[in-house]
C-alpha atoms as a PDB file:
ATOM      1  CA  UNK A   1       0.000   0.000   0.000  1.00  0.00           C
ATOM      2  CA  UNK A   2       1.254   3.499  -0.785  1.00  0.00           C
ATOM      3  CA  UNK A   3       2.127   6.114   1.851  1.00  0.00           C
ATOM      4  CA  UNK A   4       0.738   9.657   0.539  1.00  0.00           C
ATOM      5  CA  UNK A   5       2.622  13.055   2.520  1.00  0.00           C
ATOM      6  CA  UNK A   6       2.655  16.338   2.644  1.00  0.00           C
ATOM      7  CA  UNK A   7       5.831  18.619   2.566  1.00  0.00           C
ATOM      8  CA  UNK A   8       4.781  22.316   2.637  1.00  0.00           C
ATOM      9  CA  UNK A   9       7.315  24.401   1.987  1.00  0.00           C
ATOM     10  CA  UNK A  10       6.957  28.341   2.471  1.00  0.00           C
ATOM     11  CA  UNK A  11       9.459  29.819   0.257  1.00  0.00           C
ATOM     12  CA  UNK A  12       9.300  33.761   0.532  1.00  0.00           C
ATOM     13  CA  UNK A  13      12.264  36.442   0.453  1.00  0.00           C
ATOM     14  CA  UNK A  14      14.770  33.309   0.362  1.00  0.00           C
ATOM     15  CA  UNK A  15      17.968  34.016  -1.691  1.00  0.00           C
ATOM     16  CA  UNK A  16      20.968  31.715  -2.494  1.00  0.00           C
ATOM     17  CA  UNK A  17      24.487  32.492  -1.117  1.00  0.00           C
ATOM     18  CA  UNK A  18      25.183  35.345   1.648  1.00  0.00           C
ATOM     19  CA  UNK A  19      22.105  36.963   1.386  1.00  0.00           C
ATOM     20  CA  UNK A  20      20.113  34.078   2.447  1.00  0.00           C
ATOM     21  CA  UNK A  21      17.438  35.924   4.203  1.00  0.00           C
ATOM     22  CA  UNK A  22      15.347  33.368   6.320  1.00  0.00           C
ATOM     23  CA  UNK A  23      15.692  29.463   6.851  1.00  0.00           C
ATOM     24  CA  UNK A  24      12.496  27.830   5.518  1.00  0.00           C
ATOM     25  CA  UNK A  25      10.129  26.039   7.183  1.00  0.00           C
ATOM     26  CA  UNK A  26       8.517  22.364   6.704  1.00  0.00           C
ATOM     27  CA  UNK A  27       5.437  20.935   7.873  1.00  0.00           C
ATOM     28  CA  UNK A  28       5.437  17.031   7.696  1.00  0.00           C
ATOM     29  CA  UNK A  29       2.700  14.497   7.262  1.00  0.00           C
ATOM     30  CA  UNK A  30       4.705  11.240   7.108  1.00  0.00           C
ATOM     31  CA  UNK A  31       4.823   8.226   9.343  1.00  0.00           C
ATOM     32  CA  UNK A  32       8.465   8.505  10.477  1.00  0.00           C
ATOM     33  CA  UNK A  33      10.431   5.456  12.177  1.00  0.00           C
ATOM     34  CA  UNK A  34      13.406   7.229  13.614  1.00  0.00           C
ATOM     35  CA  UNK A  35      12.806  10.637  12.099  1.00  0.00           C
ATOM     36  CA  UNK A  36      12.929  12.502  15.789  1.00  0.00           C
ATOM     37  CA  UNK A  37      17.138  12.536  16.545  1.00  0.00           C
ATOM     38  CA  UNK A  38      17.842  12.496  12.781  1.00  0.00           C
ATOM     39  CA  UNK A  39      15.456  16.072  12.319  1.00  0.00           C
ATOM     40  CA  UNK A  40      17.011  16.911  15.753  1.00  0.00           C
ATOM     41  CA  UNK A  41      20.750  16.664  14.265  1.00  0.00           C
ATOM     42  CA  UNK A  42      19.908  18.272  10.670  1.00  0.00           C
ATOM     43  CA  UNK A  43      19.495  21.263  12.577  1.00  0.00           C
ATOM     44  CA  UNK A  44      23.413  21.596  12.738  1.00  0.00           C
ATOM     45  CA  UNK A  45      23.750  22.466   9.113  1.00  0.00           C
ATOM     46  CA  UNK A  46      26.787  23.362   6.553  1.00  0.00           C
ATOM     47  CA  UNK A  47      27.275  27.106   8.649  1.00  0.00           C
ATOM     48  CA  UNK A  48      26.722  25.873  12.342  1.00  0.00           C
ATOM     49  CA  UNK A  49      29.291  22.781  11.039  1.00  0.00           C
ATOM     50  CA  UNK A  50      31.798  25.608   9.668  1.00  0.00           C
ATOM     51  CA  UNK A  51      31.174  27.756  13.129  1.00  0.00           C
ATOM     52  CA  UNK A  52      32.566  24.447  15.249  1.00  0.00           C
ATOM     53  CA  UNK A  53      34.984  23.225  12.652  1.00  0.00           C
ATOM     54  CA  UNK A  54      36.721  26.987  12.775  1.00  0.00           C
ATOM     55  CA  UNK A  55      36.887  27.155  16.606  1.00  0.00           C
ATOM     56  CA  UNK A  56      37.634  23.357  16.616  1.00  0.00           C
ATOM     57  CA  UNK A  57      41.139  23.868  14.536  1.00  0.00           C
ATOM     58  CA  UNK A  58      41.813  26.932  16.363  1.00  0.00           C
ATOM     59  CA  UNK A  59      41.185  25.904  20.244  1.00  0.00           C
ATOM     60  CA  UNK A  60      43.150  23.048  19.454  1.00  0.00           C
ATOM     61  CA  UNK A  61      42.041  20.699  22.453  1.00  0.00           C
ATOM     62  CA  UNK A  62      38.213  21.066  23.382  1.00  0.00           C
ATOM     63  CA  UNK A  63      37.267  18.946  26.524  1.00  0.00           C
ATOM     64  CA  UNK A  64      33.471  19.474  27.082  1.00  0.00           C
ATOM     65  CA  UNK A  65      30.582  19.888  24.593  1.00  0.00           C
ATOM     66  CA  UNK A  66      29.414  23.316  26.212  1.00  0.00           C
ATOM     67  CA  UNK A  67      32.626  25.159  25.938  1.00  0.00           C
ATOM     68  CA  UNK A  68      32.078  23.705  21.754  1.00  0.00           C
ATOM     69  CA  UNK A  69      28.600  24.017  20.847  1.00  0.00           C
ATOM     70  CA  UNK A  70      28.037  27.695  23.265  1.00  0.00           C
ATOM     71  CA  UNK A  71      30.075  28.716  20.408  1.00  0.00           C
ATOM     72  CA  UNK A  72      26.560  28.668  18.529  1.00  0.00           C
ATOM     73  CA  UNK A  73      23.720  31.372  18.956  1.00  0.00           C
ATOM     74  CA  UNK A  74      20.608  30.114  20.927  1.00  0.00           C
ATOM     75  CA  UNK A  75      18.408  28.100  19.396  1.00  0.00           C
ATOM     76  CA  UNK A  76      17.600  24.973  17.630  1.00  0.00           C
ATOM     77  CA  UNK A  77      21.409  24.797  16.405  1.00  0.00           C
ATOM     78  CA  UNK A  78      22.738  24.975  19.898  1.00  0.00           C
ATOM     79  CA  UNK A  79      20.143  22.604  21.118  1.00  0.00           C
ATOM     80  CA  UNK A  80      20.916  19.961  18.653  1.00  0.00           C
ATOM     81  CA  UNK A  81      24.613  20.403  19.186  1.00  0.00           C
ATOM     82  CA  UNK A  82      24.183  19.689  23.050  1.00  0.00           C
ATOM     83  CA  UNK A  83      22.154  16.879  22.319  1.00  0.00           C
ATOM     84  CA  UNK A  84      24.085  15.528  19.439  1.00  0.00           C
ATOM     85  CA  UNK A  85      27.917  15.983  21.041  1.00  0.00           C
ATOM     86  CA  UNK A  86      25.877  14.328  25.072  1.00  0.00           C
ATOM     87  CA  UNK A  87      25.000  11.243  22.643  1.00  0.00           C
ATOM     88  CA  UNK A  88      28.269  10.401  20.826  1.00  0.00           C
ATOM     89  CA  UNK A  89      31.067  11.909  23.383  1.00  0.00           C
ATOM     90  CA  UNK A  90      33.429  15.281  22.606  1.00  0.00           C
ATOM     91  CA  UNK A  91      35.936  12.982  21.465  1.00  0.00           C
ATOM     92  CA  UNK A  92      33.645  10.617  18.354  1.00  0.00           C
ATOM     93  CA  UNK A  93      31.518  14.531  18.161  1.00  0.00           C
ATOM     94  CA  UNK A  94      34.872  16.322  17.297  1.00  0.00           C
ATOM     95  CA  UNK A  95      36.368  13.573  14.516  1.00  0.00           C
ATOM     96  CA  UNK A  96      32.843  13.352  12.854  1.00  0.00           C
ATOM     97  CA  UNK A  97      32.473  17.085  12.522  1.00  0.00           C
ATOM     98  CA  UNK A  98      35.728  16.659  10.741  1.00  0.00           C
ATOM     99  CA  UNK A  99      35.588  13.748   8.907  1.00  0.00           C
ATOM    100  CA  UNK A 100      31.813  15.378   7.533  1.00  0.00           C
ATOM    101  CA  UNK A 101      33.366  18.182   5.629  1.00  0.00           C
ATOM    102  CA  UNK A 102      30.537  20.500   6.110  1.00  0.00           C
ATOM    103  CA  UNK A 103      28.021  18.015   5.069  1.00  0.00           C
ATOM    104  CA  UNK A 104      24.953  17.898   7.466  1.00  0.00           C
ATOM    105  CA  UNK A 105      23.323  14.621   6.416  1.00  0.00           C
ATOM    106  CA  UNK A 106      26.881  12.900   6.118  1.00  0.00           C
ATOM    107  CA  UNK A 107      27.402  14.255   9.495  1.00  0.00           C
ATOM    108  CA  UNK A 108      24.248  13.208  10.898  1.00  0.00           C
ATOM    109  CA  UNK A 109      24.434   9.573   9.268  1.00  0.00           C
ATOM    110  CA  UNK A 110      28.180   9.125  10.779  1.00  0.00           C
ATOM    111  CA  UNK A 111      26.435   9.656  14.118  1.00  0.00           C
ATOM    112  CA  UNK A 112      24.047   7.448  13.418  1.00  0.00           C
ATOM    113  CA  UNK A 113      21.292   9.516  13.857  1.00  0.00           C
ATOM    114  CA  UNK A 114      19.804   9.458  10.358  1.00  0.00           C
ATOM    115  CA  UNK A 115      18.711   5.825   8.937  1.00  0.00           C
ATOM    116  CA  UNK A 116      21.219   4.605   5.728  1.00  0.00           C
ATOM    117  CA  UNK A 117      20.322   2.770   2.773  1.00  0.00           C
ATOM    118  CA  UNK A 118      22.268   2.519  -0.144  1.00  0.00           C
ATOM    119  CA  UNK A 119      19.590   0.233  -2.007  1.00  0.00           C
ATOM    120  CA  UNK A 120      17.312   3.283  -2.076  1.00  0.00           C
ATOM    121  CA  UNK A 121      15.433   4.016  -5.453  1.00  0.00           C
ATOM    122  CA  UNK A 122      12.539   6.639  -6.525  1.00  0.00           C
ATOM    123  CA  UNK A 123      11.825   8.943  -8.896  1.00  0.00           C
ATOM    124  CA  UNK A 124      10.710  12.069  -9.970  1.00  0.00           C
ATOM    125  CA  UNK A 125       6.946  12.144 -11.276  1.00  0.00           C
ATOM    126  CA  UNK A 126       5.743  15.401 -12.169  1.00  0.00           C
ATOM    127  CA  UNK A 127       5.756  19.446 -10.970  1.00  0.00           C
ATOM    128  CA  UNK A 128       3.154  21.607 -11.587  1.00  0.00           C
ATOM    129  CA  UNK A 129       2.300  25.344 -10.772  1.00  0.00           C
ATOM    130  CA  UNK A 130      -0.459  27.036 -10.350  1.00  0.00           C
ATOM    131  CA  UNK A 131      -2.043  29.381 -11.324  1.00  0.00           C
ATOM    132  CA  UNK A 132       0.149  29.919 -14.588  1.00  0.00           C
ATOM    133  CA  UNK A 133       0.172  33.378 -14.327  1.00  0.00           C
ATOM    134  CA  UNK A 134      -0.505  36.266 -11.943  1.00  0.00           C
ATOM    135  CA  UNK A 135       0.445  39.578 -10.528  1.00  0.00           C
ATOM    136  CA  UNK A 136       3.251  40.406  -8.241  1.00  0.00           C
ATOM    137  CA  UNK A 137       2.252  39.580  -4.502  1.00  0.00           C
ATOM    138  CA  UNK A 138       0.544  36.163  -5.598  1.00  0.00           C
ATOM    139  CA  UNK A 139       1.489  33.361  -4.136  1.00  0.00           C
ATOM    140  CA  UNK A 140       1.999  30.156  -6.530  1.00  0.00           C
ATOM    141  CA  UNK A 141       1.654  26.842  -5.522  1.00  0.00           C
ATOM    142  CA  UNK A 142       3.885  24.483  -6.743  1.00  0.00           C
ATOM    143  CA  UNK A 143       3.315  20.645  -6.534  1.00  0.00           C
ATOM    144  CA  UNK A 144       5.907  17.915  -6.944  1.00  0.00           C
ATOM    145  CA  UNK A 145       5.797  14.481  -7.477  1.00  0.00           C
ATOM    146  CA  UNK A 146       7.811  11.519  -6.884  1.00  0.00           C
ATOM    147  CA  UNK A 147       7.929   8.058  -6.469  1.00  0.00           C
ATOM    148  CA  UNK A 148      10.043   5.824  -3.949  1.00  0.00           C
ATOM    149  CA  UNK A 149      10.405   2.112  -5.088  1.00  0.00           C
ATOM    150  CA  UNK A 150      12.571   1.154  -2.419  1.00  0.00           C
ATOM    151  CA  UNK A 151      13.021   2.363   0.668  1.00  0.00           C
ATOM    152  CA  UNK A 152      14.974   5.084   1.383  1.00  0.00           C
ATOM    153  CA  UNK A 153      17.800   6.524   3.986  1.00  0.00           C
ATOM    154  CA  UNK A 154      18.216  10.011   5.127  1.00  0.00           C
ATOM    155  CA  UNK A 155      17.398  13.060   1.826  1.00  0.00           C
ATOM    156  CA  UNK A 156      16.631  15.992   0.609  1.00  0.00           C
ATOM    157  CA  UNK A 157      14.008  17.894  -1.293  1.00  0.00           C
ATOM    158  CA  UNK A 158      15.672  20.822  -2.725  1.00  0.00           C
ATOM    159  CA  UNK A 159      13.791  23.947  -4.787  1.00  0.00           C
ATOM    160  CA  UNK A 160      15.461  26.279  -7.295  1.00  0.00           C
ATOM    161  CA  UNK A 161      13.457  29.616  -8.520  1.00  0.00           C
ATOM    162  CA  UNK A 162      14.868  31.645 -11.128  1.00  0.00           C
ATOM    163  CA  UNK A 163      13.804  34.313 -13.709  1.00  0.00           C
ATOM    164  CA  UNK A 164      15.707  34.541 -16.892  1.00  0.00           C
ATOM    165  CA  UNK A 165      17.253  38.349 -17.782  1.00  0.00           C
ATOM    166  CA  UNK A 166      15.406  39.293 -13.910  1.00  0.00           C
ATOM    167  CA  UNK A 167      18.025  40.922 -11.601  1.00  0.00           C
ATOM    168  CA  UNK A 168      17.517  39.064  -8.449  1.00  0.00           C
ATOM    169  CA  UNK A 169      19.630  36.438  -8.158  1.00  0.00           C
ATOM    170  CA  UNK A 170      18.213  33.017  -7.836  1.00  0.00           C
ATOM    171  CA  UNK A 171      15.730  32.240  -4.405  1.00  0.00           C
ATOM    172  CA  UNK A 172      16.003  28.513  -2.998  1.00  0.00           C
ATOM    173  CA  UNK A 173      15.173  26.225  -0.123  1.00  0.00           C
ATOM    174  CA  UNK A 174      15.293  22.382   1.175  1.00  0.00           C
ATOM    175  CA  UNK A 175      14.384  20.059   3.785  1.00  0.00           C
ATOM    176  CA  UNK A 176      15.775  16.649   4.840  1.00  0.00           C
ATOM    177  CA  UNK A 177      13.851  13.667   5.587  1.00  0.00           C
ATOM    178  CA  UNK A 178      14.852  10.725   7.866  1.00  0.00           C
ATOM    179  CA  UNK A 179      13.608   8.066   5.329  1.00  0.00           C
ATOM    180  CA  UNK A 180      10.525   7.257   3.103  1.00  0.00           C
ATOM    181  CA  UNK A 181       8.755   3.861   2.333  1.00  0.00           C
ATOM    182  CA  UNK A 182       7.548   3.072  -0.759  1.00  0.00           C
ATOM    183  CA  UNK A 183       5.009   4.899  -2.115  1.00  0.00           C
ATOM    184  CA  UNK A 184       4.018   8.371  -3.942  1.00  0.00           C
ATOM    185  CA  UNK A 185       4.904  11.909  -1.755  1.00  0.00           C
ATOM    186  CA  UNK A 186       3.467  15.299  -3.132  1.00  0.00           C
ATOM    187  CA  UNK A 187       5.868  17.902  -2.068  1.00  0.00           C
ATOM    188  CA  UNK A 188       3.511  20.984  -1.923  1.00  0.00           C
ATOM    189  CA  UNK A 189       5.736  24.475  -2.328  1.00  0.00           C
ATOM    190  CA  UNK A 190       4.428  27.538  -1.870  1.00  0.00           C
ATOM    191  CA  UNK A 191       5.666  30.706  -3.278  1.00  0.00           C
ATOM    192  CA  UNK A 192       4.955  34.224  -2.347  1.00  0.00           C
ATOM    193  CA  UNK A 193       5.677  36.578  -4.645  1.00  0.00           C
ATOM    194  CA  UNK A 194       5.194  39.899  -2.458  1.00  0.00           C
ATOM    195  CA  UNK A 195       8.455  42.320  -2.843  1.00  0.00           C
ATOM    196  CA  UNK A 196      10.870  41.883  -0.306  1.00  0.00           C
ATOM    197  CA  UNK A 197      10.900  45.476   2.218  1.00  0.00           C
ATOM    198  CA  UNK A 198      14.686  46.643   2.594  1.00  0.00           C
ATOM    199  CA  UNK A 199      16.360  45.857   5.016  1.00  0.00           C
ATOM    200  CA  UNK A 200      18.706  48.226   7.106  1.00  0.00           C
ATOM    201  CA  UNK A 201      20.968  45.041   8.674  1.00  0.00           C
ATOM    202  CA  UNK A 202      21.264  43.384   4.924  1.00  0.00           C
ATOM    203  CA  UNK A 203      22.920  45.533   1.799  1.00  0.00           C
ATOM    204  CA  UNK A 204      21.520  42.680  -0.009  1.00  0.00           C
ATOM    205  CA  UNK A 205      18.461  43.306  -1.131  1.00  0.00           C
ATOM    206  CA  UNK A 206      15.430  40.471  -1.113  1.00  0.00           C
ATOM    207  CA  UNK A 207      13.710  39.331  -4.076  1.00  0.00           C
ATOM    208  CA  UNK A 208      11.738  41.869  -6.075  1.00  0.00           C
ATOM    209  CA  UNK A 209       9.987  39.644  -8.234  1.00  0.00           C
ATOM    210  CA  UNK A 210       9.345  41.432 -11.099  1.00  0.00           C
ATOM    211  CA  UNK A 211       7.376  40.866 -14.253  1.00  0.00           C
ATOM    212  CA  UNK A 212       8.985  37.837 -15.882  1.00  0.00           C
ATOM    213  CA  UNK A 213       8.917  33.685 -16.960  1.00  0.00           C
ATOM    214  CA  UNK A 214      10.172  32.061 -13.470  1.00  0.00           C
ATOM    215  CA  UNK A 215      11.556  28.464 -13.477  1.00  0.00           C
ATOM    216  CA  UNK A 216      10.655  26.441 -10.509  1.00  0.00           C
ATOM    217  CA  UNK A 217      13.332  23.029 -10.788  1.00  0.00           C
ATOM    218  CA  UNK A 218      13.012  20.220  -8.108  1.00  0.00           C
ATOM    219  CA  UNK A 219      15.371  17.893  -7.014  1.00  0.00           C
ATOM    220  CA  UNK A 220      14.655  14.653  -4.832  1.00  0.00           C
ATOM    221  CA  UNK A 221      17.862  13.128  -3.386  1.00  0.00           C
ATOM    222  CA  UNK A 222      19.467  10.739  -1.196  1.00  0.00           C
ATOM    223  CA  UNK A 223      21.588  12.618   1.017  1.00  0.00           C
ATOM    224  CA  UNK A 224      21.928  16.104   0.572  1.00  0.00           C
ATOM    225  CA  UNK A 225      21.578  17.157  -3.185  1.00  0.00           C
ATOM    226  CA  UNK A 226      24.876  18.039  -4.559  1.00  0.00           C
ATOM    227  CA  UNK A 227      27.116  15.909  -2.257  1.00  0.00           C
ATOM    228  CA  UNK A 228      29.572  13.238  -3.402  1.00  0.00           C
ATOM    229  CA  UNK A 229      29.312  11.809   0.570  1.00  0.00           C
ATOM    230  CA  UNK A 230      28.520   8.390   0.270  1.00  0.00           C
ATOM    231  CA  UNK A 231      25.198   7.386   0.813  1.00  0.00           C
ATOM    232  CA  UNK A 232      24.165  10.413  -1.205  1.00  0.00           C
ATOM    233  CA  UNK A 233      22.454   9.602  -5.051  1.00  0.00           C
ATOM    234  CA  UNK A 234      20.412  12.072  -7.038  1.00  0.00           C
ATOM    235  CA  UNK A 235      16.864   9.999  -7.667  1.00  0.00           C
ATOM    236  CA  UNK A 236      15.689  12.740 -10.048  1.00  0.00           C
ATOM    237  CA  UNK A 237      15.079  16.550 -11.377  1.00  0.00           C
ATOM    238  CA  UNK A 238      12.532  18.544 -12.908  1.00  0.00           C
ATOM    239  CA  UNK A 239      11.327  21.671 -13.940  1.00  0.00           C
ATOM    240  CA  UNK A 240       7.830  23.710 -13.401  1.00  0.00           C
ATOM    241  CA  UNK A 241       6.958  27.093 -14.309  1.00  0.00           C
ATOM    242  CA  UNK A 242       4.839  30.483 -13.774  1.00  0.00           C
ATOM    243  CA  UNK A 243       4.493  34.190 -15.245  1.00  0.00           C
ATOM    244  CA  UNK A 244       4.447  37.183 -13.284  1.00  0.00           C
ATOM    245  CA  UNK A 245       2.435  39.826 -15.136  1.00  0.00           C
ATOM    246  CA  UNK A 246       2.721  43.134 -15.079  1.00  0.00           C
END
């Protein structure tokens, strides 16, 4: 029998690189067997990993995870590096963040928090947008489909927007998942397409979204999309798209 989710993704004011303006944020439907400590240790992503790493290789000996992970802001990432470094020890916590290279799924799977399995398979089914076209400050929904065939370790669902000849530079997003079953997942994105206000703290400024074709591509991966960890595949990639009239 197939297992049907939901992934909703709120994608608004996001931009790649520096300027990344605010970390997205998933709701998941899904029946998840050991999806609590894996979601728990995702939260240490690629900067929070860089942040230890740095003070790591310039503190040279670190003997207690509070004097390491305090080197985080409060919050989720300091959370899940207390909990994370408790589990596995200072020692195991310090050679893993090294060993990871930045990678928060590798990382997470060498601390065996996030379920492995290299016989994983799926597919990407379908992405659709709607409505087709519409005025700045609509917000597009953007469904996409894929298949698993075999079960699944710890991924990724990663979403690329971009306008062709726009001046903003490309606005993205993911989230991880522990594992899936087999079965079909609708990954439902929204996008809102409301100017970004500037910002006095950022010289970057947010996407303007203005008049223009935008491509919407998804990518469903094993691992985190992009990595050459092992454990990591890409199962597939496609493309949607919508107008913004004048």
């Amino acid at each position: 029998m197939k297992i049907a989710a939901a992934f909703v993704l709120a994608l608004c004011c996001l931009s790649l690189g520096p300027s990344y303006a605010k970390t997205p944020s998933f709701q998941v439907a899904i029946e998840e067997k050991s999806g609590a400590l894996c979601g728990t240790c995702t939260q240490l992503d690629g900067q929070a990993l860089n942040v230890l790493l740095n003070y790591i290789l310039n503190a040279g000996v670190v003997g207690e995870c509070g004097k390491l992970c305090s080197n985080l802001k409060q919050g989720v990432e300091r959370d899940a590096c207390d909990v994370v470094c408790g589990y596995v020890g200072i020692k195991t916590f310090i050679e893993l963040i090294e060993k990871a290279d930045l990678d928060p799924l590798y990382f997470c799977q060498l601390v065996k928090l996030c379920p492995v399995d290299d016989n994983g398979a799926g597919s990407v089914t379908d992405l659709v947008v709607s409505p087709a076209e519409g005025p700045q400050q609509t917000t597009f929904e953007a469904v996409f489909d894929v298949e698993v065939t075999n079960h699944t370790g710890a991924g990724e669902f990663d979403f690329q927007v971009a306008c062709d000849g726009c001046p903003d530079d490309p606005s993205g997003a993911g989230s991880m998942f522990p594992e899936l079953a087999p079965g079909a997942y609708a990954v439902k994105l929204s996008i809102d397409t409301t100017p970004s206000e500037p910002d006095p703290n950022d010289p970057e400024p947010g996407p303007q979204w203005l008049p223009g074709l935008y491509t919407v591509t998804g990518t469903f991966c094993m691992g985190e999309c992009g990595s050459d960890k092992p454990h990591s595949k890409v199962f597939g990639s496609t493309t949607g798209n919508f107008t913004i009239t004048n």
